[in-house]
PDB file of N, CA and C in Angstrom:
ATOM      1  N   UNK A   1       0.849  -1.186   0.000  1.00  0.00           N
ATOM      2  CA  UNK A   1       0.000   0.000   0.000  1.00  0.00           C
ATOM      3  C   UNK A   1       0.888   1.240   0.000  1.00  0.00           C
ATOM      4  N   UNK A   2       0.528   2.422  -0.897  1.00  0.00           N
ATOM      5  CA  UNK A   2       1.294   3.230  -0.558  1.00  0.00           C
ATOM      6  C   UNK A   2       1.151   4.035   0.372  1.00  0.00           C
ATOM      7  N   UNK A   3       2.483   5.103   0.640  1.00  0.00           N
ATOM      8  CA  UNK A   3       2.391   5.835   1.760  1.00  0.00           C
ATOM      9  C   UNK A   3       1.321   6.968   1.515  1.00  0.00           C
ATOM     10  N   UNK A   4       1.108   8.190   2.335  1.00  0.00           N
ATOM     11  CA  UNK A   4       0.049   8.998   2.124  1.00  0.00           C
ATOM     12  C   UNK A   4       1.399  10.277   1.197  1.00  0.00           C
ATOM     13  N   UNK A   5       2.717   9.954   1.331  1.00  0.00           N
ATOM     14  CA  UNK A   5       3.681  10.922   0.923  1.00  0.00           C
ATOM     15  C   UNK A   5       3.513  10.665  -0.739  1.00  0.00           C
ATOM     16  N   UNK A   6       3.368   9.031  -0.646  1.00  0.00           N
ATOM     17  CA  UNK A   6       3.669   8.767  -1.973  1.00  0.00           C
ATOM     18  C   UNK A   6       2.158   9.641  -3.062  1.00  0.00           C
ATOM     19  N   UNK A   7       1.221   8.939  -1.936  1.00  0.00           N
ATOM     20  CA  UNK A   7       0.078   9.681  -2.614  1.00  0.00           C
ATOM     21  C   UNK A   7       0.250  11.230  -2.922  1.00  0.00           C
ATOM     22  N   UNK A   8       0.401  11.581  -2.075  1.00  0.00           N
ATOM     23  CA  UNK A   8       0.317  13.203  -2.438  1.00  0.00           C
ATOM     24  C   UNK A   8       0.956  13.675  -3.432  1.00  0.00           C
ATOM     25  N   UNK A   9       1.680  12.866  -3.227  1.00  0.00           N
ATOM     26  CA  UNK A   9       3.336  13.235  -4.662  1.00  0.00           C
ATOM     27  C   UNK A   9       2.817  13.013  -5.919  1.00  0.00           C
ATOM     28  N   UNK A  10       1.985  12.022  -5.992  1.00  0.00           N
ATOM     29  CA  UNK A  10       1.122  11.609  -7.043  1.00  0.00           C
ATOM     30  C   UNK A  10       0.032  12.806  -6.998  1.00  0.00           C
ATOM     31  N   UNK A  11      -0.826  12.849  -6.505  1.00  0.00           N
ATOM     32  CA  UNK A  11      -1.782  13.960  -6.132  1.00  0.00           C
ATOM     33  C   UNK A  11      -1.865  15.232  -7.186  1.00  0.00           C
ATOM     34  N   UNK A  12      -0.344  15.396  -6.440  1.00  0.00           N
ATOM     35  CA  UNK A  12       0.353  16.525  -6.612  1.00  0.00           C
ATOM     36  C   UNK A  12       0.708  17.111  -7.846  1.00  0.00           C
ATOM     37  N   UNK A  13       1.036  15.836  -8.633  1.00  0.00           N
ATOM     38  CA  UNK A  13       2.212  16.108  -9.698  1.00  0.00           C
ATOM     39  C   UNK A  13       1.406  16.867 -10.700  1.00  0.00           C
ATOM     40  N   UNK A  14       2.762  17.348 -11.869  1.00  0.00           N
ATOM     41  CA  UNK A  14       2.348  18.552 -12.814  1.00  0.00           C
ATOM     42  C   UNK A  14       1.743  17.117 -13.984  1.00  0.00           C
ATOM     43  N   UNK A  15       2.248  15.887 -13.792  1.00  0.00           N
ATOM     44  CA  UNK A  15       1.386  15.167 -14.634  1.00  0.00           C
ATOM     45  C   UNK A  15      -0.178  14.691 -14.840  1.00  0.00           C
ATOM     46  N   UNK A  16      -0.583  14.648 -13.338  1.00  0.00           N
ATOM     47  CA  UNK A  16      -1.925  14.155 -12.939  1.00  0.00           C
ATOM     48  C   UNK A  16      -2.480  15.602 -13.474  1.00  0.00           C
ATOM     49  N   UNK A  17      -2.105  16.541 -12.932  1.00  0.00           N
ATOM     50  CA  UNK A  17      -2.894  17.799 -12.933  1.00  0.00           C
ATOM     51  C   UNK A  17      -3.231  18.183 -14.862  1.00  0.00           C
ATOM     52  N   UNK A  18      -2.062  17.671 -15.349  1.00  0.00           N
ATOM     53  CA  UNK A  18      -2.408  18.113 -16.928  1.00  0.00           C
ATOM     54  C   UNK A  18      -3.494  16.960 -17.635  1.00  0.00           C
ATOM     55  N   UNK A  19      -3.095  15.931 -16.957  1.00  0.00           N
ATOM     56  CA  UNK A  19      -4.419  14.424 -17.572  1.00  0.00           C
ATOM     57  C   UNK A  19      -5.491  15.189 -17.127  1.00  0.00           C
ATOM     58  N   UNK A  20      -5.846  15.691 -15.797  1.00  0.00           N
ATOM     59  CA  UNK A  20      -7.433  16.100 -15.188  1.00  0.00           C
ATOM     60  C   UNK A  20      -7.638  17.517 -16.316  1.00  0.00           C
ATOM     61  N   UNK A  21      -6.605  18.513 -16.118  1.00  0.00           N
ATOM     62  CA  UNK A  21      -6.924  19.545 -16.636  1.00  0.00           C
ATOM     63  C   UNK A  21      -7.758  19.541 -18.348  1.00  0.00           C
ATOM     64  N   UNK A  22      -7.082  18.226 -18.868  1.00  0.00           N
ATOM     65  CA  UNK A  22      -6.991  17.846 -20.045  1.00  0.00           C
ATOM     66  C   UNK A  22      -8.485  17.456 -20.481  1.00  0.00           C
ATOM     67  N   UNK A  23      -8.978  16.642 -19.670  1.00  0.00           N
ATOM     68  CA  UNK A  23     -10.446  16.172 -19.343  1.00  0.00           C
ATOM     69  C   UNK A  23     -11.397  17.243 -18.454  1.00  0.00           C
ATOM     70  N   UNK A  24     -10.991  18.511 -17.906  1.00  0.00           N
ATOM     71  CA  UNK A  24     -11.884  19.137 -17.362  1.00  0.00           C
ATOM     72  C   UNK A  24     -12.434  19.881 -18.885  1.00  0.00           C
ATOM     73  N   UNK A  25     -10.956  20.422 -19.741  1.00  0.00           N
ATOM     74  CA  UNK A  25     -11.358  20.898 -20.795  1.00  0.00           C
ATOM     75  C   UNK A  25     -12.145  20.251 -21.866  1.00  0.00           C
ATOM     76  N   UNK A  26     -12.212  18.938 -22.108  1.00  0.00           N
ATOM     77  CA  UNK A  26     -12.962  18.631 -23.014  1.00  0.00           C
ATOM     78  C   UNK A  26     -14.419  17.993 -22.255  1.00  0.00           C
ATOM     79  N   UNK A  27     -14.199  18.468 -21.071  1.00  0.00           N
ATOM     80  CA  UNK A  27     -15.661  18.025 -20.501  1.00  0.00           C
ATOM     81  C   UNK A  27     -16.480  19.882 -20.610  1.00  0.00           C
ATOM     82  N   UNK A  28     -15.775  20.782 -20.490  1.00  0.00           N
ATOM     83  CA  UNK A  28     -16.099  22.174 -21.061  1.00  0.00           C
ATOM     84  C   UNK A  28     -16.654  22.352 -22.209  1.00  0.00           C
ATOM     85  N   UNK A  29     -15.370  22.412 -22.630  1.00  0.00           N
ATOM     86  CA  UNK A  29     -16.390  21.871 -24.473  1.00  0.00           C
ATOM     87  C   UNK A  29     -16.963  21.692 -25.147  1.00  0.00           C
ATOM     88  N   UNK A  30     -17.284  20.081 -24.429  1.00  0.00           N
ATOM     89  CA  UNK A  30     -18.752  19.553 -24.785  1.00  0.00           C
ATOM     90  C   UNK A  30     -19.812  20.246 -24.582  1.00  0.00           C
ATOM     91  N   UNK A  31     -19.809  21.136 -22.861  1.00  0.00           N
ATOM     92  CA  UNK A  31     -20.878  21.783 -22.527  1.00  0.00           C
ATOM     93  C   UNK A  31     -21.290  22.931 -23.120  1.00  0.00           C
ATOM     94  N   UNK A  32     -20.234  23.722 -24.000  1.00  0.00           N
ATOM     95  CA  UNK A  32     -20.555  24.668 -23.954  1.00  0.00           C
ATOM     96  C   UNK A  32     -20.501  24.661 -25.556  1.00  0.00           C
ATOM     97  N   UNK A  33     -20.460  23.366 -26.124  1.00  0.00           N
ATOM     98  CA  UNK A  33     -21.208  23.413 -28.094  1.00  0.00           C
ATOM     99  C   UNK A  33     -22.602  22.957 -27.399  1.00  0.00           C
ATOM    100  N   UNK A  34     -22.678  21.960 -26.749  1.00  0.00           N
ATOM    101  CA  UNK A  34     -23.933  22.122 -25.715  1.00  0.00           C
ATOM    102  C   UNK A  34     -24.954  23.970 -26.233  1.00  0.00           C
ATOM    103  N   UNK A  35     -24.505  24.489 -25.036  1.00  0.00           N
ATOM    104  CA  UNK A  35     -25.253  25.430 -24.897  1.00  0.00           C
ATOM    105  C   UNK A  35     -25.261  26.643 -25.850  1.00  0.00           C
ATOM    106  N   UNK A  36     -24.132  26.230 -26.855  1.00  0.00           N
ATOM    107  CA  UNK A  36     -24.136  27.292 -28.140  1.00  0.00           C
ATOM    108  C   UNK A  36     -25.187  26.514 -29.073  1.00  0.00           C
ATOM    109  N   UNK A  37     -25.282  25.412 -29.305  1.00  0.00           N
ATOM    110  CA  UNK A  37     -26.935  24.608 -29.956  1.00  0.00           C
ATOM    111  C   UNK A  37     -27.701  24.742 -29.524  1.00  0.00           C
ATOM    112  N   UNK A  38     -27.521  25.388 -28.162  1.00  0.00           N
ATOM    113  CA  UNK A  38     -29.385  25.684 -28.030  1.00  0.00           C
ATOM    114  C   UNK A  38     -29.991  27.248 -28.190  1.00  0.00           C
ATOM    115  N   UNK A  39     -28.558  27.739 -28.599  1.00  0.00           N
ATOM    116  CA  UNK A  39     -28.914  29.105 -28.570  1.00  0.00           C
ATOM    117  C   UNK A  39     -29.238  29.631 -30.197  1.00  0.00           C
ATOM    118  N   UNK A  40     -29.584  30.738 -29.903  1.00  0.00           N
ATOM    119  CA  UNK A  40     -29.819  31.386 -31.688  1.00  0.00           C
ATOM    120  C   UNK A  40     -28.292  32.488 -32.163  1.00  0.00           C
ATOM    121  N   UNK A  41     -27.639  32.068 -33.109  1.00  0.00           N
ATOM    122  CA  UNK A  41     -27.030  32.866 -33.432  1.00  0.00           C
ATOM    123  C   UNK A  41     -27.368  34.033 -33.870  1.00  0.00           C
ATOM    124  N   UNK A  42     -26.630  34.846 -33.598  1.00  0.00           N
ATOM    125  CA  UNK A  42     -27.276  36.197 -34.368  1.00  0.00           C
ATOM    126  C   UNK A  42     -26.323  36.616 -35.331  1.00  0.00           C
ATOM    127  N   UNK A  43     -26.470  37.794 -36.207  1.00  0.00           N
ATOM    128  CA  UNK A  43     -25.738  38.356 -37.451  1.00  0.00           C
ATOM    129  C   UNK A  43     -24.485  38.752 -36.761  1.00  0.00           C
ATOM    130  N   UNK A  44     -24.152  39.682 -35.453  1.00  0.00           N
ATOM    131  CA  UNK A  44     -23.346  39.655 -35.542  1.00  0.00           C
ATOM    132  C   UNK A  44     -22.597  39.047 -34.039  1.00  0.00           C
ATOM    133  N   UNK A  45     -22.607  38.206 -34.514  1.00  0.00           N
ATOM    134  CA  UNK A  45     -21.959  36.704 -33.775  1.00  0.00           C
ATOM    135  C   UNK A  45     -22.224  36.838 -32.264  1.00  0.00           C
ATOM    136  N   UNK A  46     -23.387  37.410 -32.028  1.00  0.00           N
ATOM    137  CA  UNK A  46     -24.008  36.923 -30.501  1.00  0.00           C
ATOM    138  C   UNK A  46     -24.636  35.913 -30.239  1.00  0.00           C
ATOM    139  N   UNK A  47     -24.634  35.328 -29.334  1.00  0.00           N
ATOM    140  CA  UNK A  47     -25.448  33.876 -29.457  1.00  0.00           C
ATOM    141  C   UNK A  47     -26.769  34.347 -28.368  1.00  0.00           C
ATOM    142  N   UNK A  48     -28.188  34.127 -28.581  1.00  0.00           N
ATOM    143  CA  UNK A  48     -28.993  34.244 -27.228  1.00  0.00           C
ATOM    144  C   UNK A  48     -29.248  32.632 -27.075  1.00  0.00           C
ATOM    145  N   UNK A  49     -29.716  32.662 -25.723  1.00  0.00           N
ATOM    146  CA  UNK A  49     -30.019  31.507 -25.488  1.00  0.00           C
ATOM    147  C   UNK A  49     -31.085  31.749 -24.571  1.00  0.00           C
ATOM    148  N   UNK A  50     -31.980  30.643 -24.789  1.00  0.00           N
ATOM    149  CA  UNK A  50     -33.516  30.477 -24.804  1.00  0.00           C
ATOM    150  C   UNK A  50     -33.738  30.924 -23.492  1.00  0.00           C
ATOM    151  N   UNK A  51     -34.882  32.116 -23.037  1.00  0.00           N
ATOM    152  CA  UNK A  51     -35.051  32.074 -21.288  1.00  0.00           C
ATOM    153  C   UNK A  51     -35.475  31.253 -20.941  1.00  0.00           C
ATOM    154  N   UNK A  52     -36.388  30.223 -21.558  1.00  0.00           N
ATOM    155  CA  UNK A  52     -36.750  29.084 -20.264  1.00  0.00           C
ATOM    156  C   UNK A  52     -35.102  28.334 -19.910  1.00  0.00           C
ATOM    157  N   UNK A  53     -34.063  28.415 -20.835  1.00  0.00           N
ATOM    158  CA  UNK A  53     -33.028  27.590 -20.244  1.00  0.00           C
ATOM    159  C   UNK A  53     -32.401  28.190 -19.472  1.00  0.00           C
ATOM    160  N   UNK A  54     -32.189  29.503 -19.619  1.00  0.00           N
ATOM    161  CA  UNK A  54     -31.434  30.576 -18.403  1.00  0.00           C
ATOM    162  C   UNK A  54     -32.174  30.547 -16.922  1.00  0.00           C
ATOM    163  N   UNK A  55     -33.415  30.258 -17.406  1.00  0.00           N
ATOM    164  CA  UNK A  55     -34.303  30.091 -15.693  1.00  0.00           C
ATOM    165  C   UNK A  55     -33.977  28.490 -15.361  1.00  0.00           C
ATOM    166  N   UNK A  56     -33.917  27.580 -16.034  1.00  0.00           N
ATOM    167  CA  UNK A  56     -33.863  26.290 -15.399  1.00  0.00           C
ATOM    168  C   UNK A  56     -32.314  26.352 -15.244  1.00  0.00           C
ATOM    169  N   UNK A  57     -31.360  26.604 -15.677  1.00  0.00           N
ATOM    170  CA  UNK A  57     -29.583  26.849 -15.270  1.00  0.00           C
ATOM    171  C   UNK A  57     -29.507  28.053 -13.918  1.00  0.00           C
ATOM    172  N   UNK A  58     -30.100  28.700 -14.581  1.00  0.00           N
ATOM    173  CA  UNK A  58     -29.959  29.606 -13.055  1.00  0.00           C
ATOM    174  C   UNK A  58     -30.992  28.820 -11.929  1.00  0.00           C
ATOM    175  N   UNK A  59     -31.909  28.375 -11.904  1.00  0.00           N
ATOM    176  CA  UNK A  59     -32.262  27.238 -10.206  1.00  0.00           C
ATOM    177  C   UNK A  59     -31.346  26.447 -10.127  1.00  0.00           C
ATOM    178  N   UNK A  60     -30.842  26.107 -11.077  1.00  0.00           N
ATOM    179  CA  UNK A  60     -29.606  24.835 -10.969  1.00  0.00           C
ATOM    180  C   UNK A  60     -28.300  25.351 -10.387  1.00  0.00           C
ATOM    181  N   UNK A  61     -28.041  26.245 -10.521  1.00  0.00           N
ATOM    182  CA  UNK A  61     -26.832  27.019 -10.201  1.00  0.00           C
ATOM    183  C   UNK A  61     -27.004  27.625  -8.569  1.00  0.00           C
ATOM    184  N   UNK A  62     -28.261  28.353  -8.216  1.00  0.00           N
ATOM    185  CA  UNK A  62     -28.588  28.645  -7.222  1.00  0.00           C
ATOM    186  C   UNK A  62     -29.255  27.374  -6.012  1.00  0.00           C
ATOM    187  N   UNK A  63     -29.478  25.848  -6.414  1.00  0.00           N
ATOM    188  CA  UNK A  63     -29.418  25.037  -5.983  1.00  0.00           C
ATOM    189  C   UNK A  63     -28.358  23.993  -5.135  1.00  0.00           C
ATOM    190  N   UNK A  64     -28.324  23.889  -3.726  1.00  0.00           N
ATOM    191  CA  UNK A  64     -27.161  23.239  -3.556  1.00  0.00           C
ATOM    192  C   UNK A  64     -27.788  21.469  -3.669  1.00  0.00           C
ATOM    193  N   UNK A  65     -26.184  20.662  -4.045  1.00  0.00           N
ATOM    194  CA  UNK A  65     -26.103  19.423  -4.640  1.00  0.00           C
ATOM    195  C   UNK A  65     -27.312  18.766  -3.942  1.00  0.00           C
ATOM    196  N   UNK A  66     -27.365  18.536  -2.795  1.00  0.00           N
ATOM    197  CA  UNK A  66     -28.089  17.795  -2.443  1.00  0.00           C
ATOM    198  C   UNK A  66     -29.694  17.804  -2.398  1.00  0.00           C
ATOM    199  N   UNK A  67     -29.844  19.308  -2.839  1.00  0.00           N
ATOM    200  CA  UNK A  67     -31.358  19.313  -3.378  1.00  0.00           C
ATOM    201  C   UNK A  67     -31.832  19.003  -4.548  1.00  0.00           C
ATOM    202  N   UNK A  68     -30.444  19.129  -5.338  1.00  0.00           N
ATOM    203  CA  UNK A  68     -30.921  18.949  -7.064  1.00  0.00           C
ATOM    204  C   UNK A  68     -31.615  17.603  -7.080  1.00  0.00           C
ATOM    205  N   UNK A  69     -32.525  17.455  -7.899  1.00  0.00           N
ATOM    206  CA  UNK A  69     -33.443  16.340  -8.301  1.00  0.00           C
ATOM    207  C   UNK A  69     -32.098  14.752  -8.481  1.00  0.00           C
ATOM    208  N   UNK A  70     -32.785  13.834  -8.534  1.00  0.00           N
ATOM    209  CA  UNK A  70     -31.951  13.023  -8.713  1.00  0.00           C
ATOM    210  C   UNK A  70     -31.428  12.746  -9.998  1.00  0.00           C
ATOM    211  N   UNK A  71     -32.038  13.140 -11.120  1.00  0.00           N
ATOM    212  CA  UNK A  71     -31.523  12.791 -12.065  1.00  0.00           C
ATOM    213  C   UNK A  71     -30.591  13.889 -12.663  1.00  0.00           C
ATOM    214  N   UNK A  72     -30.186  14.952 -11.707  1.00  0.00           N
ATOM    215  CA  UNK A  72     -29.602  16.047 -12.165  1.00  0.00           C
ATOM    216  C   UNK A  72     -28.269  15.673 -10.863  1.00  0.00           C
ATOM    217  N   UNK A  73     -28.392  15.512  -9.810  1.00  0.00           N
ATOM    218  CA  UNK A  73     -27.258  14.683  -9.390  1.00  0.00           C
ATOM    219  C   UNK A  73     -26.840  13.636  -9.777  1.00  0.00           C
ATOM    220  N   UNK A  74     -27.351  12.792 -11.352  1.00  0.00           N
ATOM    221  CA  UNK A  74     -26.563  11.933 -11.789  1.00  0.00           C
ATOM    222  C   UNK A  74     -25.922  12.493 -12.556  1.00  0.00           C
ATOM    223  N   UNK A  75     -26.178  13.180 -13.175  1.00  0.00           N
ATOM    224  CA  UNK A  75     -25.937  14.344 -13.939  1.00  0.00           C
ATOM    225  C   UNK A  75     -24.346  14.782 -13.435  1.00  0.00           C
ATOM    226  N   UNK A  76     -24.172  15.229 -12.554  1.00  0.00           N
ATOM    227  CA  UNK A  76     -22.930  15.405 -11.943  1.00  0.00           C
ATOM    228  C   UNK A  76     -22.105  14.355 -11.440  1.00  0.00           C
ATOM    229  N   UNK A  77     -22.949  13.474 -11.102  1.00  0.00           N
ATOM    230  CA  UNK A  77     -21.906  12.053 -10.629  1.00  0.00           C
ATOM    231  C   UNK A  77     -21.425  11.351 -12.196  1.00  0.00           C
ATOM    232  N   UNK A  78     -22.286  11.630 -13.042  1.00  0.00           N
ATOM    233  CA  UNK A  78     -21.318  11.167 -14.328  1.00  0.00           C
ATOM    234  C   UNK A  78     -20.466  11.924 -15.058  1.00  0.00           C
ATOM    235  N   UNK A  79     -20.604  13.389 -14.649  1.00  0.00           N
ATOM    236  CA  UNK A  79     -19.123  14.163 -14.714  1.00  0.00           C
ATOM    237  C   UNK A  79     -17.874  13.977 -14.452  1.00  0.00           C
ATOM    238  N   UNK A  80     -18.450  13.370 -12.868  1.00  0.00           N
ATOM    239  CA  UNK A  80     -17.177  13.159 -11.571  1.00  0.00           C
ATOM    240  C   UNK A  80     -16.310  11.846 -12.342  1.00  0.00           C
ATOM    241  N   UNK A  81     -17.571  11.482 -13.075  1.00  0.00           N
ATOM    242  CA  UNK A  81     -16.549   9.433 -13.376  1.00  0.00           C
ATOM    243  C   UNK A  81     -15.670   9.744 -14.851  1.00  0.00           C
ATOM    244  N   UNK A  82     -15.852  10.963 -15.304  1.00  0.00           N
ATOM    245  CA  UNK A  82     -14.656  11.074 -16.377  1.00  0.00           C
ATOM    246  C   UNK A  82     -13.559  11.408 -15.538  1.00  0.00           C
ATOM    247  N   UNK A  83     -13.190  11.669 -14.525  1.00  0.00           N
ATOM    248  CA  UNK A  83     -12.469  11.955 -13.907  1.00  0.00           C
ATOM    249  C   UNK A  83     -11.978  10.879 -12.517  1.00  0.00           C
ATOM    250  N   UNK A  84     -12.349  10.021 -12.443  1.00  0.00           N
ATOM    251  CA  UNK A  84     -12.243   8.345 -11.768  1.00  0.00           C
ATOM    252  C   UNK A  84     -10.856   8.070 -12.173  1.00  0.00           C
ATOM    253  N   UNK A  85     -10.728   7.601 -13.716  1.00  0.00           N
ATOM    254  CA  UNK A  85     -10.116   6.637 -14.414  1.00  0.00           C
ATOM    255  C   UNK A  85      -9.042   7.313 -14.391  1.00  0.00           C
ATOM    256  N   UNK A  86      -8.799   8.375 -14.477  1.00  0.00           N
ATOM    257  CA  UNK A  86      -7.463   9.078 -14.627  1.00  0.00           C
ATOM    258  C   UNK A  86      -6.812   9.053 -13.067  1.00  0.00           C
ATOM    259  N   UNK A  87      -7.238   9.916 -12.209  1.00  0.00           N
ATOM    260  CA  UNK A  87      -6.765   9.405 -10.492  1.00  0.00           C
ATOM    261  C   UNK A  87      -6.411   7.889 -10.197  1.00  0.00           C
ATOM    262  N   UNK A  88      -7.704   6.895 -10.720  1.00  0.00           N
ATOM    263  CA  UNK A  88      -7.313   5.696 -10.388  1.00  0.00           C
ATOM    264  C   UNK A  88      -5.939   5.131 -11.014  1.00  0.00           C
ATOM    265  N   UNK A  89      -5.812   5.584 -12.504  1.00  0.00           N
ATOM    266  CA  UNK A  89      -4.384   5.519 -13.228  1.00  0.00           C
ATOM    267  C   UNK A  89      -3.705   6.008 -12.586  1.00  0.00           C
ATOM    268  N   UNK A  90      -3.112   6.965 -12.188  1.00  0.00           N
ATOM    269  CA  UNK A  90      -2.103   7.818 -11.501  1.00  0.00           C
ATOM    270  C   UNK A  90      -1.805   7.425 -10.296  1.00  0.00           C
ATOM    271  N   UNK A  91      -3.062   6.376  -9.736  1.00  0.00           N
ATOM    272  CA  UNK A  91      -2.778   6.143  -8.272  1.00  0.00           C
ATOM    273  C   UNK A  91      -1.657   4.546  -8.080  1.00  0.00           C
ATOM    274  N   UNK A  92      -2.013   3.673  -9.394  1.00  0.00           N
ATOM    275  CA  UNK A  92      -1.966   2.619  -9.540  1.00  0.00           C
ATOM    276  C   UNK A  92      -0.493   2.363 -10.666  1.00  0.00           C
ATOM    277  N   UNK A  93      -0.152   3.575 -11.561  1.00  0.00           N
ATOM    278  CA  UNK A  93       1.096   2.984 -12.074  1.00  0.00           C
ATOM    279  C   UNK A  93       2.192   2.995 -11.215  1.00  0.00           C
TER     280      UNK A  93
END
């Protein structure tokens, strides 16, 4: 088993941090061609996006985790698991 030094060192490193960083960004990404498809482009390159979605993102935003509905805390727990496999790698080579 390793130590908690070894862990941290791992934790720590500028490698783990660029794999997560790497996957926070393309988990961004996704969200946000996401929310540029739901919006209307305009002529000159503003995007609006729909108010019923700005009112259901803003309760969501002003919601803490444990109230969000359940299928919107899976919602986030299947965020969290793109981000599993990489820690568990880093923990384990």
């Amino acid at each position: 088993m390793p130590t908690d030094d070894q862990i941290r060192r791992v934790l720590e490193s500028d490698d783990l941090m660029l794999r997560l960083a790497t996957a926070e960004h393309e988990r961004w990404a996704h969200w946000q061609q996401y929310v540029h498809d739901q919006g209307e482009r305009r002529e000159d390159g503003a995007l609006v996006i729909p108010a019923e979605l700005v009112a259901r993102w803003d309760t969501q935003i002003a919601t803490p985790y444990p109230d969000l509905s359940t299928e919107e805390q899976q919602s986030d727990q299947d965020q969290v698991r793109r981000y599993l496999p990489i820690v568990i790698k880093a923990l384990t080579d």
